[in-house]
C-alpha atoms as a PDB file:
ATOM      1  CA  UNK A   1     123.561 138.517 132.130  1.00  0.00           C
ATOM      2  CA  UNK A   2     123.843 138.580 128.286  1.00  0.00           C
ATOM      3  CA  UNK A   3     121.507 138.963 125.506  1.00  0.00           C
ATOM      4  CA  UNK A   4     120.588 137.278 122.635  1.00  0.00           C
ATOM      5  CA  UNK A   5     120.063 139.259 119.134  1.00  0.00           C
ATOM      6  CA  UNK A   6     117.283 137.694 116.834  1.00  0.00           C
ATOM      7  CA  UNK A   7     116.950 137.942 113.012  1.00  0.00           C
ATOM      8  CA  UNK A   8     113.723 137.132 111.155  1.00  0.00           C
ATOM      9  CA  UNK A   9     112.692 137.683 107.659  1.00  0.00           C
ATOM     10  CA  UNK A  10     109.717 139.381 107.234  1.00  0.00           C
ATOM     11  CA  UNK A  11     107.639 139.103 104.429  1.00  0.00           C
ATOM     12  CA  UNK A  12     105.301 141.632 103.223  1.00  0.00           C
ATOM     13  CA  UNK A  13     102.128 140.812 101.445  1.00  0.00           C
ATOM     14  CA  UNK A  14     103.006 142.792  98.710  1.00  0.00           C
ATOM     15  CA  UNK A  15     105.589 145.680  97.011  1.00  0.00           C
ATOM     16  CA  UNK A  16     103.708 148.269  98.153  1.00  0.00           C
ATOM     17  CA  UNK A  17     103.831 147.745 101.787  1.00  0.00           C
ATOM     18  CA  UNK A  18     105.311 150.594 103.527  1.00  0.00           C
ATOM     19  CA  UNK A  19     108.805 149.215 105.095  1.00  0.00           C
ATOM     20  CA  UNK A  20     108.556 152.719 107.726  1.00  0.00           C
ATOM     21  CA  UNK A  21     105.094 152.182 109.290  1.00  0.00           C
ATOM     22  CA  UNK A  22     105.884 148.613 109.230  1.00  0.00           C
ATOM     23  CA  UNK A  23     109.096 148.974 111.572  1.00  0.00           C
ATOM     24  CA  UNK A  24     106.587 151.195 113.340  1.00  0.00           C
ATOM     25  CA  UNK A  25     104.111 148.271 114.084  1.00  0.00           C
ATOM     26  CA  UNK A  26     107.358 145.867 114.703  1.00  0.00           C
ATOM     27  CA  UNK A  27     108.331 148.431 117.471  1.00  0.00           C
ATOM     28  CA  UNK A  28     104.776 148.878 119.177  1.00  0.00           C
ATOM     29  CA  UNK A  29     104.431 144.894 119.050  1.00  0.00           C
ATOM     30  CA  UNK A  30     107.328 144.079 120.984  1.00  0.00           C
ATOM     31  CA  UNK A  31     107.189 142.882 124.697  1.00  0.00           C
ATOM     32  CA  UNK A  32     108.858 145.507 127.260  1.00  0.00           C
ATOM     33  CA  UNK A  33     111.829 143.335 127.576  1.00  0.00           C
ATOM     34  CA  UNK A  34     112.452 142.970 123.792  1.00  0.00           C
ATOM     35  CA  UNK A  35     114.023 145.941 122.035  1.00  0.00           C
ATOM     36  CA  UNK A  36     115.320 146.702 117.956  1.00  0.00           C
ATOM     37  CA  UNK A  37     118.476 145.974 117.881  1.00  0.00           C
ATOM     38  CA  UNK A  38     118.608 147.188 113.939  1.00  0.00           C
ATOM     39  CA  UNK A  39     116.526 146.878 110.510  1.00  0.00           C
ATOM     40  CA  UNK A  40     117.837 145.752 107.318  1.00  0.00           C
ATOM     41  CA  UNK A  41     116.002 145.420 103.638  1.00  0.00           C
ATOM     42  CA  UNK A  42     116.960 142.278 101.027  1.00  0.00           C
ATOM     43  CA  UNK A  43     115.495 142.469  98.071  1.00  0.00           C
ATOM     44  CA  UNK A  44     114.457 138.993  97.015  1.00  0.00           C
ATOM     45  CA  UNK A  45     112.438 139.102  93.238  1.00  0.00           C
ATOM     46  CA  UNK A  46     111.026 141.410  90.914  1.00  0.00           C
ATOM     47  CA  UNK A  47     110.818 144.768  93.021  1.00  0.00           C
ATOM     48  CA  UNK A  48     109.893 142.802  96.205  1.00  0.00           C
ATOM     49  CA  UNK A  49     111.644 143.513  99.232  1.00  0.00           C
ATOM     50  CA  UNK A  50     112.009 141.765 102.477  1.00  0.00           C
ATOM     51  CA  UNK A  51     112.497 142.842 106.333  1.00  0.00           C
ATOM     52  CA  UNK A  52     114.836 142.045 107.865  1.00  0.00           C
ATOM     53  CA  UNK A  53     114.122 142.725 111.938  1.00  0.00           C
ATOM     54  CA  UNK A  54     117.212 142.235 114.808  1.00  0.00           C
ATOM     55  CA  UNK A  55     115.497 141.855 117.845  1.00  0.00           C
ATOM     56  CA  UNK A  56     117.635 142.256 121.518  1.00  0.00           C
ATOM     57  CA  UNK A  57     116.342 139.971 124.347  1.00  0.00           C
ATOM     58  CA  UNK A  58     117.285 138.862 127.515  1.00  0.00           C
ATOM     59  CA  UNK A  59     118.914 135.359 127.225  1.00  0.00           C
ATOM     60  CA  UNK A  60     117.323 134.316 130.462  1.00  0.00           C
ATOM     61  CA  UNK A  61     113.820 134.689 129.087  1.00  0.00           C
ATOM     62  CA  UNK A  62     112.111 131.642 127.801  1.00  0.00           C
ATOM     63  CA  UNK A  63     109.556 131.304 124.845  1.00  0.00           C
ATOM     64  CA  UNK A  64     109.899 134.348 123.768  1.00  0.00           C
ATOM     65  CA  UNK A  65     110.874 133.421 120.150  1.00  0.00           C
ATOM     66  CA  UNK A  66     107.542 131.874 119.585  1.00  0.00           C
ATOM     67  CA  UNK A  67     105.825 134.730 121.406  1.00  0.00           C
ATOM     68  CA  UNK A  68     107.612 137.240 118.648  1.00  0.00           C
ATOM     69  CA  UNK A  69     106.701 135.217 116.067  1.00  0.00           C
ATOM     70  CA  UNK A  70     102.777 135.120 116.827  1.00  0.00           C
ATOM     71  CA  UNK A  71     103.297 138.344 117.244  1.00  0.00           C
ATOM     72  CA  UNK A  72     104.677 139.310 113.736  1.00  0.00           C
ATOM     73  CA  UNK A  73     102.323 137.169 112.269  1.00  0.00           C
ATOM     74  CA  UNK A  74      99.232 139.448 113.398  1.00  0.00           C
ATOM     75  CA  UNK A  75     100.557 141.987 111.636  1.00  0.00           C
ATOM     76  CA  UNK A  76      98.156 142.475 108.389  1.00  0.00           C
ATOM     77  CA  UNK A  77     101.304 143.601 106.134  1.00  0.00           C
ATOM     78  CA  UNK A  78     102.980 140.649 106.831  1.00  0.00           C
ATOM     79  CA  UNK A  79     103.043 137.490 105.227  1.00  0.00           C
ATOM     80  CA  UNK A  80     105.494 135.383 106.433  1.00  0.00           C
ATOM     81  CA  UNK A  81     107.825 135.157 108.947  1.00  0.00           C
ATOM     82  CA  UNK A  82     111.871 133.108 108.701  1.00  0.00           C
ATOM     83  CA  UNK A  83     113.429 132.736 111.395  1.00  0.00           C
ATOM     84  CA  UNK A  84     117.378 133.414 110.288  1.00  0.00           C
ATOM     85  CA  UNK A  85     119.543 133.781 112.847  1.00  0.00           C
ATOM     86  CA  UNK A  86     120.228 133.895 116.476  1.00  0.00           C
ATOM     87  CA  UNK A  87     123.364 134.943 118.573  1.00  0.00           C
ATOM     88  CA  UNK A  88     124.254 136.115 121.881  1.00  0.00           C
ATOM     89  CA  UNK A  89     125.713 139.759 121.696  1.00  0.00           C
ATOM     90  CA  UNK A  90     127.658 141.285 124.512  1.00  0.00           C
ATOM     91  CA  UNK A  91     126.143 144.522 124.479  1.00  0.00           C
END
């Protein structure tokens, strides 16, 4: 069975937002099947920066990009989530 690696964009809610307790909150939100498959930072205007969060899951599973999403949304730093990319990966 193979697995699928997810990108999103994630927003913060401002420049002052914390990008390591953030990737600390992405980490504790994720389902047991779902792990972090790698972080990345873009900046995007004027000193703001955004996430970028590759997440590993099972191809097999179902719903579970909407599930993430909710998920990341709930998080009080963020303030938008982008879907960007998604691929399987052999490893």
């Amino acid at each position: 069975m193979g697995s699928v690696v997810v990108s999103y964009k994630l927003f913060p809610i401002d420049i002052t937002v914390d990008f390591n307790e953030l990737r600390k909150k992405i980490e504790g939100c994720l389902p047991e099947f779902a792990s972090i498959y790698g972080f990345g930072e873009e900046p995007i205007a004027f000193g703001l920066n955004v996430l970028i969060a590759h997440i590993k899951i099972p191809e097999d599973k179902s719903g579970v990009l909407d599930e993430l999403e909710k998920k990341f949304e709930e998080i009080s730093e963020i303030s938008q989530v982008q879907p960007v990319m998604v691929r399987r990966t052999s490893r």
